[in-house]
Protein backbone atom coordinates (compact mmCIF):
# COMPACT_ATOMS: atom_id res chain seq x y z
CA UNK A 1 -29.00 26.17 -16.43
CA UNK A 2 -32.80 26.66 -15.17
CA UNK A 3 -33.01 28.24 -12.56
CA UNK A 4 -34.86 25.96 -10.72
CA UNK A 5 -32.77 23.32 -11.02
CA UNK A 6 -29.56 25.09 -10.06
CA UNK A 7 -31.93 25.97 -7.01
CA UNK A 8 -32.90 22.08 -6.59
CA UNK A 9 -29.11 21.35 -6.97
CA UNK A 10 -27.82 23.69 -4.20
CA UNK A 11 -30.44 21.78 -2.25
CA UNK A 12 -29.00 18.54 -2.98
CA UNK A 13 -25.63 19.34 -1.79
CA UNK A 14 -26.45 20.67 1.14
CA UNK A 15 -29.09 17.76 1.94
CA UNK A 16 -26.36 15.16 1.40
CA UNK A 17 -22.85 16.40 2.73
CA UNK A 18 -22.27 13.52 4.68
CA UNK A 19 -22.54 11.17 1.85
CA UNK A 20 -20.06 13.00 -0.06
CA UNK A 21 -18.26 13.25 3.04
CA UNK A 22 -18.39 9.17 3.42
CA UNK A 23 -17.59 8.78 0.03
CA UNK A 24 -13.95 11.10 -0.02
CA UNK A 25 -12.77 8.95 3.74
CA UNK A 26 -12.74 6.16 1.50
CA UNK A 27 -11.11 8.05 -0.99
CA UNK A 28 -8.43 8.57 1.30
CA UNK A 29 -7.90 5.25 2.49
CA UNK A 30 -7.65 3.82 -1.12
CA UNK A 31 -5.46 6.04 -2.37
CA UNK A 32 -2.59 5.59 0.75
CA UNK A 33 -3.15 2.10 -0.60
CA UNK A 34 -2.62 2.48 -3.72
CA UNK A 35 0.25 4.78 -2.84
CA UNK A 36 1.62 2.34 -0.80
CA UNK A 37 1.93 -0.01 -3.42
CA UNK A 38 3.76 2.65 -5.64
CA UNK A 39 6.39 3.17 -2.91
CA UNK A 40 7.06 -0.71 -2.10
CA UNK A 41 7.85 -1.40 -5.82
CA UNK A 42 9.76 1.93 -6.62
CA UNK A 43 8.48 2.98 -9.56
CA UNK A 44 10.54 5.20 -11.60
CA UNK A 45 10.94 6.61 -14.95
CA UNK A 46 11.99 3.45 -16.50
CA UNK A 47 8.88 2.30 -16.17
CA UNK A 48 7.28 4.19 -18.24
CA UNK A 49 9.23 3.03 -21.03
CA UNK A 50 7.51 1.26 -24.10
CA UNK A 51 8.05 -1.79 -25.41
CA UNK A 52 7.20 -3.75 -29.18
CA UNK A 53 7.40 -6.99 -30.60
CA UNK A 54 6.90 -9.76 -28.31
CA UNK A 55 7.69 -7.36 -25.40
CA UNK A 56 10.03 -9.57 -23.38
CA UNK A 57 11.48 -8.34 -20.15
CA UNK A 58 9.02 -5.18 -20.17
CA UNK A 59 10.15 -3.86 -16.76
CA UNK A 60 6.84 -1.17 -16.55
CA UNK A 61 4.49 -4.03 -17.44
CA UNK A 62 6.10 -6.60 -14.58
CA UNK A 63 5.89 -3.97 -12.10
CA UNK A 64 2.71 -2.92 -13.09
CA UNK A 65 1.44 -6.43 -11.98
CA UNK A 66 2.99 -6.84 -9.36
CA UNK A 67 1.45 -3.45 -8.04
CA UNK A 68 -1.81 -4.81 -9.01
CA UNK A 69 -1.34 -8.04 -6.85
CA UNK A 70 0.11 -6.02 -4.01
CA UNK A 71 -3.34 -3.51 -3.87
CA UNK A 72 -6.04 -6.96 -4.49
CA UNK A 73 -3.67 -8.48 -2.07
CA UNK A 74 -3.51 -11.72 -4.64
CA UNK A 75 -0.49 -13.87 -5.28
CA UNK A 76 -0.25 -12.71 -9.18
CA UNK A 77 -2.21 -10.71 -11.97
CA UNK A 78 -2.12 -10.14 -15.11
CA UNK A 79 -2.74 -6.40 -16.83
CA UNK A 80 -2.37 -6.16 -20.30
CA UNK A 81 -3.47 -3.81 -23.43
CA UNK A 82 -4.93 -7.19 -25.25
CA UNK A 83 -7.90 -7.01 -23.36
CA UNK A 84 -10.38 -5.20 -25.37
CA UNK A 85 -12.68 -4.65 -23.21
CA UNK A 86 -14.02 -6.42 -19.74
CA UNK A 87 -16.32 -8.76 -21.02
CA UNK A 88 -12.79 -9.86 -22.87
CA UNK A 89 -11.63 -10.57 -19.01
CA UNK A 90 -14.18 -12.56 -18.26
CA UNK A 91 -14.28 -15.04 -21.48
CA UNK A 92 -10.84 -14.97 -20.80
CA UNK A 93 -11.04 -16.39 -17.16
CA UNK A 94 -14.34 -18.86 -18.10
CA UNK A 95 -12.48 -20.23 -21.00
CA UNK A 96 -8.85 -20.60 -19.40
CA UNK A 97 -10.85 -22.48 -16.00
CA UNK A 98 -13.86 -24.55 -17.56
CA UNK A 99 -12.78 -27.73 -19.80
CA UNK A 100 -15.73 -29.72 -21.25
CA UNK A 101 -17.71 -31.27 -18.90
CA UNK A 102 -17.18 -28.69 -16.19
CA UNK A 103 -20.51 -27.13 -14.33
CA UNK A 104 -20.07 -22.91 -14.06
CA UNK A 105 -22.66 -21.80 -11.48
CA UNK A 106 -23.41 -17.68 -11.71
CA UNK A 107 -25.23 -17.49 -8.12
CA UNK A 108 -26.13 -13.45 -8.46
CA UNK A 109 -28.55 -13.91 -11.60
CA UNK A 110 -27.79 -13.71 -15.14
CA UNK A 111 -24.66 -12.15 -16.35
CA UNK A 112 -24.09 -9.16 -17.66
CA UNK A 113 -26.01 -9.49 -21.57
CA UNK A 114 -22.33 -9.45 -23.88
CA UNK A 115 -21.72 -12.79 -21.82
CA UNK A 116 -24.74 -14.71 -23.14
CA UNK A 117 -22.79 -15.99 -26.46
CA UNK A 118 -19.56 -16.51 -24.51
CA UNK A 119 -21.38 -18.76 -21.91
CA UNK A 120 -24.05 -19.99 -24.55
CA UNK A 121 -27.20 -18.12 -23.38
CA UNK A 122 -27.36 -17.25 -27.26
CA UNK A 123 -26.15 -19.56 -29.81
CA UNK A 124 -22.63 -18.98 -30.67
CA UNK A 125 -20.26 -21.87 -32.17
CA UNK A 126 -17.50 -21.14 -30.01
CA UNK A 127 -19.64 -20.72 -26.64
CA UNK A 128 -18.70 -22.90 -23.19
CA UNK A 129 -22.05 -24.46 -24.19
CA UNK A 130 -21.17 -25.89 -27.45
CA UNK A 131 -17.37 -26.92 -25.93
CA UNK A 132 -19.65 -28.93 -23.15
CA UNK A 133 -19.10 -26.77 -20.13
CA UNK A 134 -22.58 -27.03 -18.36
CA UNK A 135 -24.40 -23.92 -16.79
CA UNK A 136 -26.56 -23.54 -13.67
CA UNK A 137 -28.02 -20.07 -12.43
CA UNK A 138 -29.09 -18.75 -9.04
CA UNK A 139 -30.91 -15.96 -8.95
CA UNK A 140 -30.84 -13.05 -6.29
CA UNK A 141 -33.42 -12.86 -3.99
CA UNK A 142 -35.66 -9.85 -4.11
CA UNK A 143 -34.14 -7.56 -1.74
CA UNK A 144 -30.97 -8.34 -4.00
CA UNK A 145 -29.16 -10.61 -1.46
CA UNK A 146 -27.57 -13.62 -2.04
CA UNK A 147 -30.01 -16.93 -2.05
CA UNK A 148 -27.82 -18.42 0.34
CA UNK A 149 -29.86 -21.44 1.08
CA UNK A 150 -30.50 -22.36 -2.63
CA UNK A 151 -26.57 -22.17 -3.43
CA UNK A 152 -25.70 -24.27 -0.53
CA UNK A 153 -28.29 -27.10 -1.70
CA UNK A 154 -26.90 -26.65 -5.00
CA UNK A 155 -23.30 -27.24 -4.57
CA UNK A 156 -24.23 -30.28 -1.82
CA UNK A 157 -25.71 -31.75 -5.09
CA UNK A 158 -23.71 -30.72 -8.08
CA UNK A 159 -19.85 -30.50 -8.69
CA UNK A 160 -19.71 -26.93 -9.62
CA UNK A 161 -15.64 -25.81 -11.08
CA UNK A 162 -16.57 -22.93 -10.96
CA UNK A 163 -18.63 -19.98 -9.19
CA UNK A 164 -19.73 -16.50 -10.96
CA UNK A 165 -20.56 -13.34 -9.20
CA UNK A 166 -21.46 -10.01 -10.79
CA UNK A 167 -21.03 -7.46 -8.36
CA UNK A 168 -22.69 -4.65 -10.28
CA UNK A 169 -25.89 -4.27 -11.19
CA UNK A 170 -25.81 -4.35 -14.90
CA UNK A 171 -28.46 -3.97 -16.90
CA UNK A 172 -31.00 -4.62 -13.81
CA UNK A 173 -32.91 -2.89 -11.38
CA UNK A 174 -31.13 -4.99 -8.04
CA UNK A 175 -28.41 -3.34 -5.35
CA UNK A 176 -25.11 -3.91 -6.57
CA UNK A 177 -23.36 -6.08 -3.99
CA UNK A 178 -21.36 -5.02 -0.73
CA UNK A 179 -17.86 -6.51 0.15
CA UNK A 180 -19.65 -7.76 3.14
CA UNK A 181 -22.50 -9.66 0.65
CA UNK A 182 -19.77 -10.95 -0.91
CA UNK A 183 -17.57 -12.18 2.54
CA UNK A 184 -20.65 -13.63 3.86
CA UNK A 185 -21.44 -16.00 0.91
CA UNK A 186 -17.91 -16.93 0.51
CA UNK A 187 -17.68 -18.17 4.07
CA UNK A 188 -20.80 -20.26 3.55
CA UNK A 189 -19.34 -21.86 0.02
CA UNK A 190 -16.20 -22.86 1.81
CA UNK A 191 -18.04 -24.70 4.08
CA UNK A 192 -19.66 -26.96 1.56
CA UNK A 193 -16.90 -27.16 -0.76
CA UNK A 194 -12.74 -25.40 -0.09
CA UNK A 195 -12.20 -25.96 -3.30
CA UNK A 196 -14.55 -24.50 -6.15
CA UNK A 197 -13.11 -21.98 -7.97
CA UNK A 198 -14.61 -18.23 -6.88
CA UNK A 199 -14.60 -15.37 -9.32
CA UNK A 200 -16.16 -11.83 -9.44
CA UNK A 201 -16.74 -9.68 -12.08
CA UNK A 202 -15.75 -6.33 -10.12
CA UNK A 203 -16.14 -4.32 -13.55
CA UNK A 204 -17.35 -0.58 -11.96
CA UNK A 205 -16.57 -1.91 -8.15
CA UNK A 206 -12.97 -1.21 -7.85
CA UNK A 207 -12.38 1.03 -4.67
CA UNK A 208 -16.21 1.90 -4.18
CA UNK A 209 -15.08 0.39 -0.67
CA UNK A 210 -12.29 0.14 1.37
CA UNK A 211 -12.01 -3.66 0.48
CA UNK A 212 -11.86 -5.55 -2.95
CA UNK A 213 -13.17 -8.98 -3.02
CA UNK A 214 -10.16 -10.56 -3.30
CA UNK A 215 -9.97 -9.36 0.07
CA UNK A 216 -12.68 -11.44 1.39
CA UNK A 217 -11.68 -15.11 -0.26
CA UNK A 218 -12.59 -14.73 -3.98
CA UNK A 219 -9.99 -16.62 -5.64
CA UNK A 220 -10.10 -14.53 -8.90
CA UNK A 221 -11.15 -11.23 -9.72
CA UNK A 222 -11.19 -9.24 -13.37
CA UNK A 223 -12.32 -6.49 -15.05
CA UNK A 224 -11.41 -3.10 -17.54
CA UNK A 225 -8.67 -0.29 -17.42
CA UNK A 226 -11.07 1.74 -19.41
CA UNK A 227 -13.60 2.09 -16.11
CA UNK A 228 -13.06 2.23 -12.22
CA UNK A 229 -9.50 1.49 -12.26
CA UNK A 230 -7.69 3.25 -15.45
CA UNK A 231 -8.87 6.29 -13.67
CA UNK A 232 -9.97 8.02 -17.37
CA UNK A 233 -5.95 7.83 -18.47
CA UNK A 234 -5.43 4.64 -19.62
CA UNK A 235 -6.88 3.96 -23.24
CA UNK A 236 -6.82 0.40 -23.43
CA UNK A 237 -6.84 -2.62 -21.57
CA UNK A 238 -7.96 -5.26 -18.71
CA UNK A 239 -6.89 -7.36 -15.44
CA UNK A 240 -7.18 -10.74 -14.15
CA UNK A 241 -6.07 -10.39 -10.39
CA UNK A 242 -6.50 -13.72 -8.40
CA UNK A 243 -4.34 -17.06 -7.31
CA UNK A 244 -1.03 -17.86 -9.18
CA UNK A 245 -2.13 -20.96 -10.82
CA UNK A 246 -4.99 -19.54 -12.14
CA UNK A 247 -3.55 -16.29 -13.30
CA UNK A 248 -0.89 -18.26 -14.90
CA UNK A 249 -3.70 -20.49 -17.34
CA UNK A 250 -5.63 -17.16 -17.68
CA UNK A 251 -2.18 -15.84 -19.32
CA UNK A 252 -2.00 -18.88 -21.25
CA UNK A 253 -5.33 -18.37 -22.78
CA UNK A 254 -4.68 -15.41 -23.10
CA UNK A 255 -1.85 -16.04 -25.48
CA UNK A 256 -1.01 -19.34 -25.72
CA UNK A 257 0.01 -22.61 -24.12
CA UNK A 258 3.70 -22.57 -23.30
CA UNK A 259 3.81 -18.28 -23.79
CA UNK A 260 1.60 -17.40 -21.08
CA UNK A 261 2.56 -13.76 -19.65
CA UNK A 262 6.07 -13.90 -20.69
CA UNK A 263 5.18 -11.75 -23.98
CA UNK A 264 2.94 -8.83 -24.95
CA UNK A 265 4.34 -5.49 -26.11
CA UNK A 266 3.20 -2.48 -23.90
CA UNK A 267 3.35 -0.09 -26.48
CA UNK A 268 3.94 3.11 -24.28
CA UNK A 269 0.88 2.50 -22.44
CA UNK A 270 2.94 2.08 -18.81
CA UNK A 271 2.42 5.58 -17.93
CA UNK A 272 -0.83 6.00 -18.34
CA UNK A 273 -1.58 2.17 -16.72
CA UNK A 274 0.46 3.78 -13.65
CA UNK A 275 -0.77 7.45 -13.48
CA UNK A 276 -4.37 6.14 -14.42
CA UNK A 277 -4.04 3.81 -10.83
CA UNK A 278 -2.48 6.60 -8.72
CA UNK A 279 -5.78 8.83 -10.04
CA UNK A 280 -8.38 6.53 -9.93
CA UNK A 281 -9.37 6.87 -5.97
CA UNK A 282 -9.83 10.11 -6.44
CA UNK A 283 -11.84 9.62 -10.13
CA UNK A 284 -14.11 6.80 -8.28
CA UNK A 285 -14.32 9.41 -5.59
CA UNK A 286 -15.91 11.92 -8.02
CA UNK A 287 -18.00 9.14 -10.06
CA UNK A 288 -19.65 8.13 -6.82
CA UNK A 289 -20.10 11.84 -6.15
CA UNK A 290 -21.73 12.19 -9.44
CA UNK A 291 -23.74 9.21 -8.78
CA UNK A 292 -25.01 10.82 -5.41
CA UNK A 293 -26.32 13.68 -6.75
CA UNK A 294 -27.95 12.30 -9.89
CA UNK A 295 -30.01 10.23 -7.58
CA UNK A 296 -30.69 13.27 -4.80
CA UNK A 297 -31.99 15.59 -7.97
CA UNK A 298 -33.95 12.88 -9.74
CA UNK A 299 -35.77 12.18 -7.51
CA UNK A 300 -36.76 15.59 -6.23
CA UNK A 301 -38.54 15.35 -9.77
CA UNK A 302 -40.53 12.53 -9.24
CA UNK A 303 -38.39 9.63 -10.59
CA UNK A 304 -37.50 6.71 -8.75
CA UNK A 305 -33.55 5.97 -8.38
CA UNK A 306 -31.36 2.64 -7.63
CA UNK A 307 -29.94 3.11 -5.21
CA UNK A 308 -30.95 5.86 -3.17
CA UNK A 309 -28.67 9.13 -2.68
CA UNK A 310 -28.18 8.00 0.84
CA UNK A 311 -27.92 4.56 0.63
CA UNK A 312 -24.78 2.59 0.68
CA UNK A 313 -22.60 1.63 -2.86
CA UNK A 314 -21.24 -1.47 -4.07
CA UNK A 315 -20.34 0.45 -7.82
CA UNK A 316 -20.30 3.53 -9.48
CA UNK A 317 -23.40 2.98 -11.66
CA UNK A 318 -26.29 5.22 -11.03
CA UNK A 319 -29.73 3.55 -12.33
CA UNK A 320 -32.66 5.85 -13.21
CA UNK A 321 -36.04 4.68 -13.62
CA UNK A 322 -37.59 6.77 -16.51
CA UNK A 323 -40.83 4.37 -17.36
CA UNK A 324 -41.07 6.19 -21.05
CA UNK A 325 -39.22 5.47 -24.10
CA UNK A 326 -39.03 9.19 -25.43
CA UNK A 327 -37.85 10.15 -21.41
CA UNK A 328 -34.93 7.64 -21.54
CA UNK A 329 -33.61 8.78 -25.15
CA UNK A 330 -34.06 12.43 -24.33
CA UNK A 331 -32.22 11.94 -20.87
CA UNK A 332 -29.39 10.12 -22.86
CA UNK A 333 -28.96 12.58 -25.45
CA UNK A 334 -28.55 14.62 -22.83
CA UNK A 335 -25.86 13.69 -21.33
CA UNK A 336 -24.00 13.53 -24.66
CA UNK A 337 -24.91 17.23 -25.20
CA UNK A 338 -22.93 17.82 -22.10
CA UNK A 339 -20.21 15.76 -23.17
CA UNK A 340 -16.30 17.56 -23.86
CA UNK A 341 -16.21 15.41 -27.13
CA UNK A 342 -18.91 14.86 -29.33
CA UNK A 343 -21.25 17.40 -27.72
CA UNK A 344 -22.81 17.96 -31.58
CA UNK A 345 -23.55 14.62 -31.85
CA UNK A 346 -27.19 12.77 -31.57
CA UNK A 347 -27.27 8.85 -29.66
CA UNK A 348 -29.40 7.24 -30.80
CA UNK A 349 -30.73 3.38 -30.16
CA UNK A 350 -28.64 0.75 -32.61
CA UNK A 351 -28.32 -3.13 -32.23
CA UNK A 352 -24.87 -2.97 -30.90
CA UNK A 353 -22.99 -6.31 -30.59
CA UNK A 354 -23.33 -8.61 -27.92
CA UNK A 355 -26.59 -7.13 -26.81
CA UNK A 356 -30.13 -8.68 -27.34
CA UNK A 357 -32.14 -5.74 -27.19
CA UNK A 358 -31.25 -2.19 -28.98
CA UNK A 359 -29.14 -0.27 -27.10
CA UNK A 360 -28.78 4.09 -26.75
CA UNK A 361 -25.37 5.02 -25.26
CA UNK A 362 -24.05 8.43 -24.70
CA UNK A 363 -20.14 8.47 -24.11
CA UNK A 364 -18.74 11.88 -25.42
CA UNK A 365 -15.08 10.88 -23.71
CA UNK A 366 -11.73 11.61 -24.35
CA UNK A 367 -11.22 7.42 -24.35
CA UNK A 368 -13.63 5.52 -26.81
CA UNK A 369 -16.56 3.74 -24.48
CA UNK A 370 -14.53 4.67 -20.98
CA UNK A 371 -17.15 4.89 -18.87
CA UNK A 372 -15.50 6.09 -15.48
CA UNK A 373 -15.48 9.17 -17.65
CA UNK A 374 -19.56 10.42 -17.21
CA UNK A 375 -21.27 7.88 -20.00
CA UNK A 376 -25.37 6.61 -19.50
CA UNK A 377 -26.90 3.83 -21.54
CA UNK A 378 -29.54 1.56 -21.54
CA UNK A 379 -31.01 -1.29 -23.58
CA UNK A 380 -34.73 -0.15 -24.92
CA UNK A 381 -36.94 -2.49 -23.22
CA UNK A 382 -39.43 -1.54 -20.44
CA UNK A 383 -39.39 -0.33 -17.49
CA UNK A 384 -37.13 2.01 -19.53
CA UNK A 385 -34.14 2.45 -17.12
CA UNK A 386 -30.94 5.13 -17.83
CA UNK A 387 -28.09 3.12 -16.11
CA UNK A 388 -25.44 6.66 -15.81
CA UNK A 389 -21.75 6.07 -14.80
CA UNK A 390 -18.51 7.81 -14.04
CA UNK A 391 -17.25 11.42 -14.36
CA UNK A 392 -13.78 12.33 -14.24
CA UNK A 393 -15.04 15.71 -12.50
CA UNK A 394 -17.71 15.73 -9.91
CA UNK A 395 -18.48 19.84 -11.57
CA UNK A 396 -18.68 18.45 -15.07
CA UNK A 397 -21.01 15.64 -14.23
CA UNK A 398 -23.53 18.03 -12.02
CA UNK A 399 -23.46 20.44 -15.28
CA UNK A 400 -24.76 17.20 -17.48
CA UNK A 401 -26.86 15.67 -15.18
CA UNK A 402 -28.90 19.04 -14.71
CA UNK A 403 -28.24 19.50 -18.44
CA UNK A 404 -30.01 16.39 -19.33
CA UNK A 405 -32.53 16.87 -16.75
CA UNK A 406 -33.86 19.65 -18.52
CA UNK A 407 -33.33 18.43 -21.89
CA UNK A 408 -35.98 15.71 -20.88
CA UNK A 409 -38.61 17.58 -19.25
CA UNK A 410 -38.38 20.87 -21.59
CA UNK A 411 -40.61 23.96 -19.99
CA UNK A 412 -41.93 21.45 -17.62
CA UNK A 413 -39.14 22.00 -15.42
């Protein structure tokens, strides 16, 4: 490492103990949570056992859920290996909740960019759009808040099904949002209207705080086993966690009408569903670590950071803003130069699906694209921002992050 970044990173550390410090409390209070929950539905080695075929009576995957709905403290969930991916969770919600005719209002800004052909954003013949579900947007307002008057006058005028909240940033330069950003808006939407449906994408946001937004009167909440949650075990998967009769059409969609939950082989993934949740406070714990101290040394070197090493975190994603093409590819390939797997290997940008710009993604992990293990991508479009997530280890991720650091700026360290 150059020396004067191991110098700059010593500094860091020291500079922001009690933000680490912060961060591992809540550590501590998720994991006698999740703990908790392990106790109250006596898990054992049974299961861990695997099931195939239609998977009926799958005693690891029932308890499993109901562990799930005990920690969101929801009525029912719904964690299976069939979701490929969180974006999978989310179609899978929007689809099983919107019938034709139906308004879906997203009231933090555009979702996340592999949603645009689900919802219709981009032409798709199977989007919401072309089964007539109708789509409004509210965008956040500059300091990243909710537009609280503008959703309020909305629903007074529209009958909105349903209600769409990203809580992490995604592929934009805006605060990811707080448990109490997301309590406060809730309270106002019930005033207007009890019963609109209210769901969160809380991909990257699981057990950043002490609370989960299911917590604060979101009636569903989804997102992947291969981030936050899966704690870097599990190699597969999603969850729905939310209200029974919604879980119970998401299962349906899911599947299919009249099979629901009832079937889906677990295929010897239980263990690593169930160690992967025991682990992941203490994984989050080391991604938001990670995420501290990328934004602390950054900036010592000029570059401006979202959020701030001392501000407050509503995910684990770490946004860097690079303002240079050559920067942002050289600061991605270096993180995959750090990587355990696929440390010989080159990123570079590709038109990967679902996205409408190219898109440069470094993920040398043990699990294909899990990015609570240390991963940094970004679509190539100006202001030319590396958006840098996870790390299993807090040491591995300071070794890449100074890694790529000086893979960017060469002898100009």
């Amino acid at each position: 490492m150059n020396e004067k970044i191991e110098l700059k990173a010593k500094e860091i550390e020291k500079k922001y103990q009690e933000d680490f410090d912060k961060v591992s409390e809540i550590a501590l209070y998720n994991q006698a949570k999740v703990l908790a929950a392990f106790k109250n539905h006596q898990v054992s080695q049974m299961h861990f056992g695997k099931s195939t075929g239609y998977g009926y009576d799958d005693a690891g995957r029932e308890a499993i859920e109901k562990i799930y709905a005990d920690i969101f403290h929801t009525e029912d969930s719904l964690v299976r290996i069939q979701f490929v991916n969180g974006t999978h969770t989310i179609a899978t919600v929007l689809q099983a909740l919107l019938l034709p005719g139906d308004l879906l209002l997203a009231i933090s800004g555009k979702p996340y960019d592999t949603l645009d052909e689900v919802i219709g954003l981009q032409e798709n013949s199977l989007s919401l759009k072309n089964y007539g579900v109708h789509y409004a947007q509210i965008d956040l307002l500059e300091d990243g808040n909710f537009n609280i008057p503008a959703i309020k006058e909305y629903l007074q005028n529209h009958k909105v099904k349903l209600i769409h909240i990203q809580r992490s940033k995604g592929y934009a330069l805006r605060k990811a949002l707080y448990i109490e950003d997301i309590r406060e808006v809730v309270e106002e939407i019930r005033k207007i209207d009890p019963n609109v449906i209210i769901m969160i994408d809380n991909c990257y946001g699981e057990f950043v705080e002490k609370e989960e937004p299911t917590d604060v009167g979101v009636d569903i909440a989804c997102g992947s086993l291969i981030k936050n949650i899966g704690g870097g075990l599990c190699e597969m998967g999603g969850y729905i966690v939310g209200r029974k009769d919604l879980i119970s059409l998401c299962a349906q969609k899911l599947t299919c009408p009249g099979i629901g939950g009832e079937c889906g082989a677990t295929l010897g993934q239980n263990r690593y569903i169930l160690q992967g949740l025991f682990m992941a406070p203490s994984v989050v714990k080391n991604a938001l670590h990670s995420a501290i101290f990328a934004a602390g040394i950054m900036e010592e070197f000029g570059f401006e950071v979202y959020p701030k090493a001392n501000e407050k975190r509503g995910d684990i994603v770490q946004a860097i803003k690079l303002g240079n093409k050559d920067k942002l590819i050289k600061f991605i390939q270096g993180i995959q130069y750090a990587s355990p797997v696929d440390s010989h290997v080159t990123p570079y940008p590709w038109d990967m699906p679902g996205y409408t710009d190219p898109v440069i993604m470094a993920a040398g992990t043990f699990i294909e694209g899990a990015s609570i293990e240390l991963s940094a991508d970004s679509p190539i479009r100006p202001p030319y921002v590396a958006y840098m997530q996870g790390g299993l280890t807090y040491e591995s991720a300071k070794l890449a992050i100074c890694m790529s650091l000086q893979n960017m700026l060469g002898d100009n360290v």
